[in-house]
PDB file of N, CA and C in Angstrom:
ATOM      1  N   UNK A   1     -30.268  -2.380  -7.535  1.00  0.00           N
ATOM      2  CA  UNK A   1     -29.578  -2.042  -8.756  1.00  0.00           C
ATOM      3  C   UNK A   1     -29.318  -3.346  -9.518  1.00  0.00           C
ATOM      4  N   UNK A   2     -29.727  -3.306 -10.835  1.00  0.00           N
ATOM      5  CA  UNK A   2     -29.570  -4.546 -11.501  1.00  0.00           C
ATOM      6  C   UNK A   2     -28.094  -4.913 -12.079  1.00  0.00           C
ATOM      7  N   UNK A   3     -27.501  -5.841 -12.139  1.00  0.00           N
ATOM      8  CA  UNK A   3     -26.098  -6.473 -12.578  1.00  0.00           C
ATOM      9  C   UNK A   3     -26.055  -5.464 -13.959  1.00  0.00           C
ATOM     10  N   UNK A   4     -27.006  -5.359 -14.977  1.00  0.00           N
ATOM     11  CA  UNK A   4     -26.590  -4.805 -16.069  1.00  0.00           C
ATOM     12  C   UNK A   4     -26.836  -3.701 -16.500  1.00  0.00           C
ATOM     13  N   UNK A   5     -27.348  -2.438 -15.792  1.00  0.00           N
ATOM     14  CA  UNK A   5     -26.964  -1.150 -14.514  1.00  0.00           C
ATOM     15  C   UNK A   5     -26.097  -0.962 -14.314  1.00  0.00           C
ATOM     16  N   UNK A   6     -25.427  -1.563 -13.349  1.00  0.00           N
ATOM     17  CA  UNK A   6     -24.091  -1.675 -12.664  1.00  0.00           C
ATOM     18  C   UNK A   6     -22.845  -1.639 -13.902  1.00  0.00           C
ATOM     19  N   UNK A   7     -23.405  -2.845 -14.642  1.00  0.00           N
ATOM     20  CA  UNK A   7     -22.044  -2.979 -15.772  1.00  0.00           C
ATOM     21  C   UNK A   7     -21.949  -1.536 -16.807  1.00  0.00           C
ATOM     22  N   UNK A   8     -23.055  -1.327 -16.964  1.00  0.00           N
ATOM     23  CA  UNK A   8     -22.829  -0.077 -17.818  1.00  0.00           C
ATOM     24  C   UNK A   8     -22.502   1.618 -17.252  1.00  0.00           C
ATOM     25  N   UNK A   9     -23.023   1.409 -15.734  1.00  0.00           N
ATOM     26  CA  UNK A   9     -22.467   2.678 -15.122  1.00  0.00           C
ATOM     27  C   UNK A   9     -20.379   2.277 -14.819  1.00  0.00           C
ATOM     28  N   UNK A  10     -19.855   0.909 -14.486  1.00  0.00           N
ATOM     29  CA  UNK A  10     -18.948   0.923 -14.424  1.00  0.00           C
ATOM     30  C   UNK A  10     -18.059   0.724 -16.223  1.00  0.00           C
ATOM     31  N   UNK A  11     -19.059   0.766 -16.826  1.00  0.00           N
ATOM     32  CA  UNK A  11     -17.944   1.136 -18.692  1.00  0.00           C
ATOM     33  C   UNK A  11     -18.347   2.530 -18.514  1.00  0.00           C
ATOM     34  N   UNK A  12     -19.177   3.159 -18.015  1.00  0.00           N
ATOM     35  CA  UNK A  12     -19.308   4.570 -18.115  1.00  0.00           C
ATOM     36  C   UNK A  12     -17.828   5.124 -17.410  1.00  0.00           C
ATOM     37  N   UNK A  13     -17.853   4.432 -16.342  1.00  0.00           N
ATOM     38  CA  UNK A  13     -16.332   5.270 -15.921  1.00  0.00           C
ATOM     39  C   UNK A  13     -15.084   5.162 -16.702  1.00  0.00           C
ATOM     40  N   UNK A  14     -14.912   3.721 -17.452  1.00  0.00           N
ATOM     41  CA  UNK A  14     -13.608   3.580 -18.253  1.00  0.00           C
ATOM     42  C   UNK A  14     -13.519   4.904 -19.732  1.00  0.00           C
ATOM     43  N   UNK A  15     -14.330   5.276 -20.144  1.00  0.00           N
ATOM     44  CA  UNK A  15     -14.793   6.378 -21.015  1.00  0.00           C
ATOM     45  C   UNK A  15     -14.143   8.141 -20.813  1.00  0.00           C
ATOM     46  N   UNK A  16     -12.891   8.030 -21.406  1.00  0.00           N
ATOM     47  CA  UNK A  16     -12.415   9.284 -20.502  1.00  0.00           C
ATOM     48  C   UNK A  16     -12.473  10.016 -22.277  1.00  0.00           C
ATOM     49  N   UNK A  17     -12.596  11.156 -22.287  1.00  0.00           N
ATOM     50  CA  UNK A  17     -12.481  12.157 -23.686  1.00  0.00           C
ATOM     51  C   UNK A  17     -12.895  13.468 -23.047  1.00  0.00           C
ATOM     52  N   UNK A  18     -10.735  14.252 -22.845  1.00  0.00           N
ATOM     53  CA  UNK A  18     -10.947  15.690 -22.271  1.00  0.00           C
ATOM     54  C   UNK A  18     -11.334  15.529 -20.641  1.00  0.00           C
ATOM     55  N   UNK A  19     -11.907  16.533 -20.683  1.00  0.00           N
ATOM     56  CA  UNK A  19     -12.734  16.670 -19.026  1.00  0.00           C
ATOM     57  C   UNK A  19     -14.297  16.300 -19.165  1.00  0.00           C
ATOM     58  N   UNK A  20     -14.725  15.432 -20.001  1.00  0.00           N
ATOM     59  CA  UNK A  20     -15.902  14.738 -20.197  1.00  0.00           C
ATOM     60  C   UNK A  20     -16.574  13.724 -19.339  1.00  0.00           C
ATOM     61  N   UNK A  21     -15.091  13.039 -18.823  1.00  0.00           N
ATOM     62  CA  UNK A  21     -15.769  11.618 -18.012  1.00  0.00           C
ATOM     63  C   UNK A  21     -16.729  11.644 -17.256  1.00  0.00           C
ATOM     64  N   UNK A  22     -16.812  10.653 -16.859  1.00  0.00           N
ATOM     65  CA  UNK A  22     -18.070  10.379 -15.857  1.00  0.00           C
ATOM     66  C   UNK A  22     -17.902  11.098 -14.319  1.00  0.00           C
ATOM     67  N   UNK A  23     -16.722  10.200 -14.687  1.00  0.00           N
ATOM     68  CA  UNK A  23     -15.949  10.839 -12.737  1.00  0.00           C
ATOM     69  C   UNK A  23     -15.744  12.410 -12.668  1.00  0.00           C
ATOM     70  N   UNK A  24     -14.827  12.556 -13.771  1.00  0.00           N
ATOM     71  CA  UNK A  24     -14.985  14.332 -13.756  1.00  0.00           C
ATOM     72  C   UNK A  24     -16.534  15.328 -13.601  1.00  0.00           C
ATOM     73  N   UNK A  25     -17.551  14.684 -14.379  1.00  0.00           N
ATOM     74  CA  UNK A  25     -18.546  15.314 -14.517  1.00  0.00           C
ATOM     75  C   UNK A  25     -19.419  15.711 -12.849  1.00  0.00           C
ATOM     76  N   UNK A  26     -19.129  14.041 -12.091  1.00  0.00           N
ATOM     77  CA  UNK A  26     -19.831  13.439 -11.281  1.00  0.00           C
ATOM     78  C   UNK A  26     -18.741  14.157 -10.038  1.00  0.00           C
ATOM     79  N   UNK A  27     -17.484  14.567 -10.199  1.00  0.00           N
ATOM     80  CA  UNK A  27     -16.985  15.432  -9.253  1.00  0.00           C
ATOM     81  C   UNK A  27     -17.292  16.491  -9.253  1.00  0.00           C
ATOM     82  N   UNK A  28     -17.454  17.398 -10.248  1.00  0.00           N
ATOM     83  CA  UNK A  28     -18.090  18.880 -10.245  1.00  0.00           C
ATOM     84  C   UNK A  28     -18.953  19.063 -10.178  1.00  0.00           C
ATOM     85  N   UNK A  29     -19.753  18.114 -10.235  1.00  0.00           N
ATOM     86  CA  UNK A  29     -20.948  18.541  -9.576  1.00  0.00           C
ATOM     87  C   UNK A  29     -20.781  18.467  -7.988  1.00  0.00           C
ATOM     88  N   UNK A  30     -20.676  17.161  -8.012  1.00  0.00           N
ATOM     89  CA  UNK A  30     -20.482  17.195  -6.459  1.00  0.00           C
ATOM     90  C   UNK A  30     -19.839  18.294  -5.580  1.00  0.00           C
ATOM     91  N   UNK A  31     -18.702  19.036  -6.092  1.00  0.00           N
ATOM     92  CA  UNK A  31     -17.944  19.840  -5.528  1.00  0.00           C
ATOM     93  C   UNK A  31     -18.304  21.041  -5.724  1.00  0.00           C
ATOM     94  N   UNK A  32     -19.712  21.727  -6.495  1.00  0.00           N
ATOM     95  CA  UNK A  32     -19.861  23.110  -6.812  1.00  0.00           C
ATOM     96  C   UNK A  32     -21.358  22.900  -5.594  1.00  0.00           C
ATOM     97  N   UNK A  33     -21.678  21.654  -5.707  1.00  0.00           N
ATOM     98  CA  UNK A  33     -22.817  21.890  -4.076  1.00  0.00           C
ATOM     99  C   UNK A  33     -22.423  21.626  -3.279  1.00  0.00           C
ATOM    100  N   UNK A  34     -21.306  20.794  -2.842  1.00  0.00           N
ATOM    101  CA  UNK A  34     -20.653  21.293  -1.378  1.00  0.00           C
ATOM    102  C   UNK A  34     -20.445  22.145  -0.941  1.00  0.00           C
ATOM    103  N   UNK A  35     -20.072  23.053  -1.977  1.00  0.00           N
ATOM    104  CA  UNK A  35     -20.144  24.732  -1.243  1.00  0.00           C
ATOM    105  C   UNK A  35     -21.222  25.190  -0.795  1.00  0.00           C
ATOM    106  N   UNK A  36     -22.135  24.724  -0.370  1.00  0.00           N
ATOM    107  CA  UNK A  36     -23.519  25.539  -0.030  1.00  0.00           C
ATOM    108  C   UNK A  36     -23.473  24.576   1.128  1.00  0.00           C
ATOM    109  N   UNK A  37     -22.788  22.889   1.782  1.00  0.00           N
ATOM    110  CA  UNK A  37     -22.412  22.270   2.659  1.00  0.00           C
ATOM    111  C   UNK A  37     -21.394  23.060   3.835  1.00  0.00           C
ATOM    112  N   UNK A  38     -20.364  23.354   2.938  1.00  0.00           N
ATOM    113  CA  UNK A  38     -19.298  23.760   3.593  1.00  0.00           C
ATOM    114  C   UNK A  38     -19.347  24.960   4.276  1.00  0.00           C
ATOM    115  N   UNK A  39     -18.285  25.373   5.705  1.00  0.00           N
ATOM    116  CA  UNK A  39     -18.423  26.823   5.932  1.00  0.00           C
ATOM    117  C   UNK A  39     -17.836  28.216   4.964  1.00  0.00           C
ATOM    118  N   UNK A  40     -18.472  28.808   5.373  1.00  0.00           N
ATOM    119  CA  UNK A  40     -18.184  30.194   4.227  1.00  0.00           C
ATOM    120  C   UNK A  40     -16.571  29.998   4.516  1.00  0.00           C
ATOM    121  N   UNK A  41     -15.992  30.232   3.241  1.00  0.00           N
ATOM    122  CA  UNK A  41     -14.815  30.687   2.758  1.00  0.00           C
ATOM    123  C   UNK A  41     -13.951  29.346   3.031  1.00  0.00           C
ATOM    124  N   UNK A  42     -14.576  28.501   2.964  1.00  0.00           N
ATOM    125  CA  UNK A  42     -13.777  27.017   3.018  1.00  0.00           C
ATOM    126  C   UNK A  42     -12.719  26.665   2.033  1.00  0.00           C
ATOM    127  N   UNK A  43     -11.567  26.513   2.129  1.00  0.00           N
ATOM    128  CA  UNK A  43     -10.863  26.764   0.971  1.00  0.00           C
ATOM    129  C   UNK A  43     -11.129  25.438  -0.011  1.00  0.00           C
ATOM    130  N   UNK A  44     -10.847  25.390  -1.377  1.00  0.00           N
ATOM    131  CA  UNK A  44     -11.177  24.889  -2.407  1.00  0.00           C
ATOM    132  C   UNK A  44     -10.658  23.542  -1.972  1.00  0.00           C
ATOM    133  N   UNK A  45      -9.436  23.586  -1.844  1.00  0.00           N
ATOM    134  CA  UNK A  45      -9.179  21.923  -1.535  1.00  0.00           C
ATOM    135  C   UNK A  45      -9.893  20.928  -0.428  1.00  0.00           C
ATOM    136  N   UNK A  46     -10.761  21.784   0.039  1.00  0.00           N
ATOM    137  CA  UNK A  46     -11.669  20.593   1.083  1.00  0.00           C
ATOM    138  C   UNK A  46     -12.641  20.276   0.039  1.00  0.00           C
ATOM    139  N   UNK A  47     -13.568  21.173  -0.471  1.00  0.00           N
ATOM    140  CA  UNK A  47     -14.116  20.811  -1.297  1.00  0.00           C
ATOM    141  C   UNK A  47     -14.027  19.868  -2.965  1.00  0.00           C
ATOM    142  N   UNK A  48     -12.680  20.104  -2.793  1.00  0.00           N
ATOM    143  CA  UNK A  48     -12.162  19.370  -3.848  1.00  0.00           C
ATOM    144  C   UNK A  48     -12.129  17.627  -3.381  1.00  0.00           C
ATOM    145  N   UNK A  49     -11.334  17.774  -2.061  1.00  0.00           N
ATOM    146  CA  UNK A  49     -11.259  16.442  -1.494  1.00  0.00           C
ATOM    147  C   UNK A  49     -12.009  15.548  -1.503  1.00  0.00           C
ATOM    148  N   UNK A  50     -12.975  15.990  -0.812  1.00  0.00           N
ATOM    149  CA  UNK A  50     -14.478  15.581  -0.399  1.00  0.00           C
ATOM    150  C   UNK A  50     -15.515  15.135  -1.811  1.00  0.00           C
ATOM    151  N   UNK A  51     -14.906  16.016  -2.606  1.00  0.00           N
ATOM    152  CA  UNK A  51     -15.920  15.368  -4.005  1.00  0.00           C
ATOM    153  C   UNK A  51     -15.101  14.098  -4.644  1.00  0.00           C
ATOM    154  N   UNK A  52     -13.502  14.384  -4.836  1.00  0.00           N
ATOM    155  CA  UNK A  52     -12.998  12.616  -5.362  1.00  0.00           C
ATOM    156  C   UNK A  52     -13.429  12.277  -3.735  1.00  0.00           C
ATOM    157  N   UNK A  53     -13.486  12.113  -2.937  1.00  0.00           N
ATOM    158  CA  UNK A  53     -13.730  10.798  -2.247  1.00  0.00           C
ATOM    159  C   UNK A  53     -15.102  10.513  -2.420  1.00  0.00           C
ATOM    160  N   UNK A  54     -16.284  11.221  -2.468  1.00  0.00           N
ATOM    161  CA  UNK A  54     -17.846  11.258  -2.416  1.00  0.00           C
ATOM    162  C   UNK A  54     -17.933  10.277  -4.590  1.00  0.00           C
ATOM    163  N   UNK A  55     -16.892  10.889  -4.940  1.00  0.00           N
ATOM    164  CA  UNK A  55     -16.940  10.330  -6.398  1.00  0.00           C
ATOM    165  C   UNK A  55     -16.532   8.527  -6.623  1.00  0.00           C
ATOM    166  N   UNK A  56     -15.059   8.813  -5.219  1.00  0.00           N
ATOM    167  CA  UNK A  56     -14.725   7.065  -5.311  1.00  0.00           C
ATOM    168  C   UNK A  56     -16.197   6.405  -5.028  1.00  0.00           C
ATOM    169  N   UNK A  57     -16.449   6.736  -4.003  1.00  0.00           N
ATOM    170  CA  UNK A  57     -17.296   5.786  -3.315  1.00  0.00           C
ATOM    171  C   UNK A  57     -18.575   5.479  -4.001  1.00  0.00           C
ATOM    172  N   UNK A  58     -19.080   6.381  -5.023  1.00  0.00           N
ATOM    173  CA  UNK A  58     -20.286   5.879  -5.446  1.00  0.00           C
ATOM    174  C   UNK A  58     -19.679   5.242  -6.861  1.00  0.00           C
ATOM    175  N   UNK A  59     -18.421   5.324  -7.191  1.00  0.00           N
ATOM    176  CA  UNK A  59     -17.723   3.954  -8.272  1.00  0.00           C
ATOM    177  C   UNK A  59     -17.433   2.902  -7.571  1.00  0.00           C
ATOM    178  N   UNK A  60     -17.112   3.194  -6.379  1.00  0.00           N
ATOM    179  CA  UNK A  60     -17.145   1.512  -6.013  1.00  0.00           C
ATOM    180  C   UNK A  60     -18.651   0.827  -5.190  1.00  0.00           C
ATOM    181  N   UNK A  61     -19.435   1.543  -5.189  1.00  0.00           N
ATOM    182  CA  UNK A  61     -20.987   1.601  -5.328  1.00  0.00           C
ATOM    183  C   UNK A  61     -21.279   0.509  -6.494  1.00  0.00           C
ATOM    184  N   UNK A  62     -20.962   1.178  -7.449  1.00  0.00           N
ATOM    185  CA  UNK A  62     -21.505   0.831  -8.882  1.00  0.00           C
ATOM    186  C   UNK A  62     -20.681  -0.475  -8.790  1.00  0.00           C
ATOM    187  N   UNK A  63     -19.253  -0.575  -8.672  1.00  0.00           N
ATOM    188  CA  UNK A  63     -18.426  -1.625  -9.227  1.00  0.00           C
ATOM    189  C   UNK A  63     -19.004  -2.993  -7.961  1.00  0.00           C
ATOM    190  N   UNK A  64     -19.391  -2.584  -6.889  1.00  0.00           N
ATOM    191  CA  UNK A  64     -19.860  -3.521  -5.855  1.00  0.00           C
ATOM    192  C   UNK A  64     -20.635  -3.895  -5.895  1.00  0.00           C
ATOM    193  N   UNK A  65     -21.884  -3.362  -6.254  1.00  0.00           N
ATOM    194  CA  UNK A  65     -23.359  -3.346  -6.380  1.00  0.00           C
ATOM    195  C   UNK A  65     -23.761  -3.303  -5.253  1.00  0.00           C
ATOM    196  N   UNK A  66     -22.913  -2.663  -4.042  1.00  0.00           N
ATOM    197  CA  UNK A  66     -24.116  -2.605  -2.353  1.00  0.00           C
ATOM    198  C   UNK A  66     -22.856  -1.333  -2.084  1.00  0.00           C
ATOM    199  N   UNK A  67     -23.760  -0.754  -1.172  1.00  0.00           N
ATOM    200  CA  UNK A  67     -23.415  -0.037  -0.519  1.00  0.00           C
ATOM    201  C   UNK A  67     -22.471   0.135   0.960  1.00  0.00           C
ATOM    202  N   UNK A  68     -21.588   1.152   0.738  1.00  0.00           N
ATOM    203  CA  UNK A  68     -20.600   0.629   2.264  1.00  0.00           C
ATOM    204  C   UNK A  68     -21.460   0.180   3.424  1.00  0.00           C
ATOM    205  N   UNK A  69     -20.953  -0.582   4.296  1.00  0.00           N
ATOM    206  CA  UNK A  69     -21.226  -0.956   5.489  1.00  0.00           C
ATOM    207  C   UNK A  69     -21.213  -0.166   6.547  1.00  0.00           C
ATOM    208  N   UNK A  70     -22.412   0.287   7.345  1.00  0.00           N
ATOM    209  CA  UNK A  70     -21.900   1.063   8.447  1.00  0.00           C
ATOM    210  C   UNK A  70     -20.947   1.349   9.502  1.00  0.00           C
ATOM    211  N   UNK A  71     -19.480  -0.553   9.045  1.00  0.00           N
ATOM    212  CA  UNK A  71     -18.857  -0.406   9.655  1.00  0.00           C
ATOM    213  C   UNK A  71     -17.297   0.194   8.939  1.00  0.00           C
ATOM    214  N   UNK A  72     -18.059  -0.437   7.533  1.00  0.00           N
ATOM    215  CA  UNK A  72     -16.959   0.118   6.404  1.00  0.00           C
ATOM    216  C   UNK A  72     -16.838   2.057   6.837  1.00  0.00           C
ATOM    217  N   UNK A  73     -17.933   2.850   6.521  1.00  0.00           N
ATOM    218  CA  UNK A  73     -17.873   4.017   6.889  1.00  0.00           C
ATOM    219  C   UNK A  73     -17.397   4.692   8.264  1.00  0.00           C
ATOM    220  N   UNK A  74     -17.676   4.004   9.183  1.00  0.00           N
ATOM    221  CA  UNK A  74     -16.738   4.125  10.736  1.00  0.00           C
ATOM    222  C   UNK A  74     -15.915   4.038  10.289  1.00  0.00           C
ATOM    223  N   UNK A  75     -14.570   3.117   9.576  1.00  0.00           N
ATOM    224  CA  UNK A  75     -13.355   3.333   9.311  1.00  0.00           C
ATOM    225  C   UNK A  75     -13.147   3.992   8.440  1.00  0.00           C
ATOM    226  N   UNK A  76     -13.578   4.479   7.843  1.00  0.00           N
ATOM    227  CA  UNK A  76     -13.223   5.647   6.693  1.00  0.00           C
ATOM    228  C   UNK A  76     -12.935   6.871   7.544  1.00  0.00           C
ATOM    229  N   UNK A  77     -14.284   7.265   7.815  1.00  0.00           N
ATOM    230  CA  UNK A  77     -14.111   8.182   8.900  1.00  0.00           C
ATOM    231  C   UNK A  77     -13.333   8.260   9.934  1.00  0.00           C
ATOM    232  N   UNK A  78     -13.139   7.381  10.477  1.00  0.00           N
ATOM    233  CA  UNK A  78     -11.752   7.254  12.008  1.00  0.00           C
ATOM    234  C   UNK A  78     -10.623   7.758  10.865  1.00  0.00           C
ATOM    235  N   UNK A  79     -10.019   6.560   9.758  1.00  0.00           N
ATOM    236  CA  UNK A  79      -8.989   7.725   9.055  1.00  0.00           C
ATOM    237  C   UNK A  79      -8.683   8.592   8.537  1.00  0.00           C
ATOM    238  N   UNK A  80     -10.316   9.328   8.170  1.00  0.00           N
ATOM    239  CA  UNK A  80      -9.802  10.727   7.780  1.00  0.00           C
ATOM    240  C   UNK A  80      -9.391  11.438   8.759  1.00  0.00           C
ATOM    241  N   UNK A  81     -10.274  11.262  10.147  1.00  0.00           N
ATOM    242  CA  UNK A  81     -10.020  11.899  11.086  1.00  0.00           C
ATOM    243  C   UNK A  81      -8.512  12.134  11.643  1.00  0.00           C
ATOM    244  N   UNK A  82      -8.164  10.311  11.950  1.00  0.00           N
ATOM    245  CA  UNK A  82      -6.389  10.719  12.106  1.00  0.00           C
ATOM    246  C   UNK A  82      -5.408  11.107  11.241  1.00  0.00           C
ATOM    247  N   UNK A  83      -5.868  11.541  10.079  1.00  0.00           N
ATOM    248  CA  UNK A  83      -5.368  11.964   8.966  1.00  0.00           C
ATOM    249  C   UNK A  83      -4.786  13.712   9.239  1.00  0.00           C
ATOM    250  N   UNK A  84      -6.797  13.757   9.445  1.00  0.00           N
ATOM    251  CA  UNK A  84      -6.682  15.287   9.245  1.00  0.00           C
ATOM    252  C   UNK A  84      -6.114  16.197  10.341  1.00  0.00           C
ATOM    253  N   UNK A  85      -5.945  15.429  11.955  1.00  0.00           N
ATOM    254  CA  UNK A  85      -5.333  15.758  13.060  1.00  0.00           C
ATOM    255  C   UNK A  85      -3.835  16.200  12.790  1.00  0.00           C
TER     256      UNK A  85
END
């Protein structure tokens, strides 16, 4: 991903007008195909969850320019886990 890529997908996020943004757009999507992920009758707020976090992470994608670390994602995961316990 090139530096000036990056800069314009991260002014894309500062750009809010209504339910237009980037992040909004880039959550509903995300969150109307998780349902075809998720188990039947999964209630809305997992799916909701799961799309702002699937939404942070590819803004701080963009704002990083690399991708989490496989060790970065082990800890994500360990705390959702003791989260969700």
């Amino acid at each position: 991903m090139t530096p000036a890529l990056r800069r314009r997908v991260t002014a894309l996020y500062t750009i809010q007008y209504d339910q237009l943004s980037l992040s909004q757009r880039i959550h509903d999507y995300v969150a109307a195909n998780l349902q075809d992920l998720l188990a039947p009758g999964a209630p809305e707020l997992v799916s909701d969850l799961l799309a702002t976090l699937l939404t942070q992470v590819l803004r701080t994608v963009f704002e990083r320019g690399e991708f989490p670390t496989p060790a970065e994602i082990r800890a994500l995961k360990a705390t959702f886990a003791r989260l969700l316990n």
